[in-house]
Protein backbone atom coordinates (compact mmCIF):
# COMPACT_ATOMS: atom_id res chain seq x y z
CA UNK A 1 83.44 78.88 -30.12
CA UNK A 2 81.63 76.70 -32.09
CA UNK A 3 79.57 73.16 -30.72
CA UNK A 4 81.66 71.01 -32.59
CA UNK A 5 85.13 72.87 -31.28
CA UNK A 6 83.91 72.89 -27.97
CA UNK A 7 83.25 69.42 -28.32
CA UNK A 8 86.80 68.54 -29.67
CA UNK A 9 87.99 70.23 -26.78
CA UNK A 10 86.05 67.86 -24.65
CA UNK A 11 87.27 64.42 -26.07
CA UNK A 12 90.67 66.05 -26.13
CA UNK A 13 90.58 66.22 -22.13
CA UNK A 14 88.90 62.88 -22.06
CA UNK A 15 91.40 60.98 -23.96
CA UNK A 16 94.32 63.23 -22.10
CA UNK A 17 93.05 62.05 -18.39
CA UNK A 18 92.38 58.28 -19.61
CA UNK A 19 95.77 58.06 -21.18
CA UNK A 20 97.83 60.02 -17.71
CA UNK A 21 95.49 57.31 -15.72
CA UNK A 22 96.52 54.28 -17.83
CA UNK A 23 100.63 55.60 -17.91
CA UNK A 24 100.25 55.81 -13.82
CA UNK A 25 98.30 52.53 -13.39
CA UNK A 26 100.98 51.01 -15.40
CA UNK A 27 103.80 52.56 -13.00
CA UNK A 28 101.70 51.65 -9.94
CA UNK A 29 101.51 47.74 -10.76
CA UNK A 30 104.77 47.94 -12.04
CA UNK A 31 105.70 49.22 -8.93
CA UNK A 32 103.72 47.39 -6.19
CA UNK A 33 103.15 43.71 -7.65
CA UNK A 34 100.01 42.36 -6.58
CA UNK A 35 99.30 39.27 -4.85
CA UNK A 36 96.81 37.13 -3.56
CA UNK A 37 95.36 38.16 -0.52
CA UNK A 38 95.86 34.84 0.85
CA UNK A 39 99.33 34.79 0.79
CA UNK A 40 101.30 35.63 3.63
CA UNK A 41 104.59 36.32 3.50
CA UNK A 42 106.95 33.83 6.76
CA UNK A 43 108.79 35.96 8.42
CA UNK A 44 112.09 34.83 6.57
CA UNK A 45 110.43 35.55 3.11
CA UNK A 46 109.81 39.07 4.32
CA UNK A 47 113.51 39.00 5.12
CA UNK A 48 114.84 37.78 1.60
CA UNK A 49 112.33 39.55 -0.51
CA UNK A 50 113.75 42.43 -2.82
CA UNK A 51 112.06 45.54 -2.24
């Protein structure tokens, strides 16, 4: 196999595992909003919240 195939091969992978790692980062805040670390949630907040 030639440099320039193996190379090819290479950025292939790269671009594969950045775009699988963007798709589940997406999912992930999608999934668990984030918030400030400040905020605390009263206990009847924690009640009413929609999980």
């Amino acid at each position: 196999m030639s440099y320039a195939m193996m190379l090819l091969v290479v950025i292939a992978f790269v671009f594969a595992i950045l775009g699988f790692s963007a798709i589940m980062g997406y999912f992930l805040m999608q999934a668990f909003p984030t918030k400030s670390s400040r905020e605390v949630d009263s206990p009847e907040e924690a009640l009413n919240r929609k999980i």
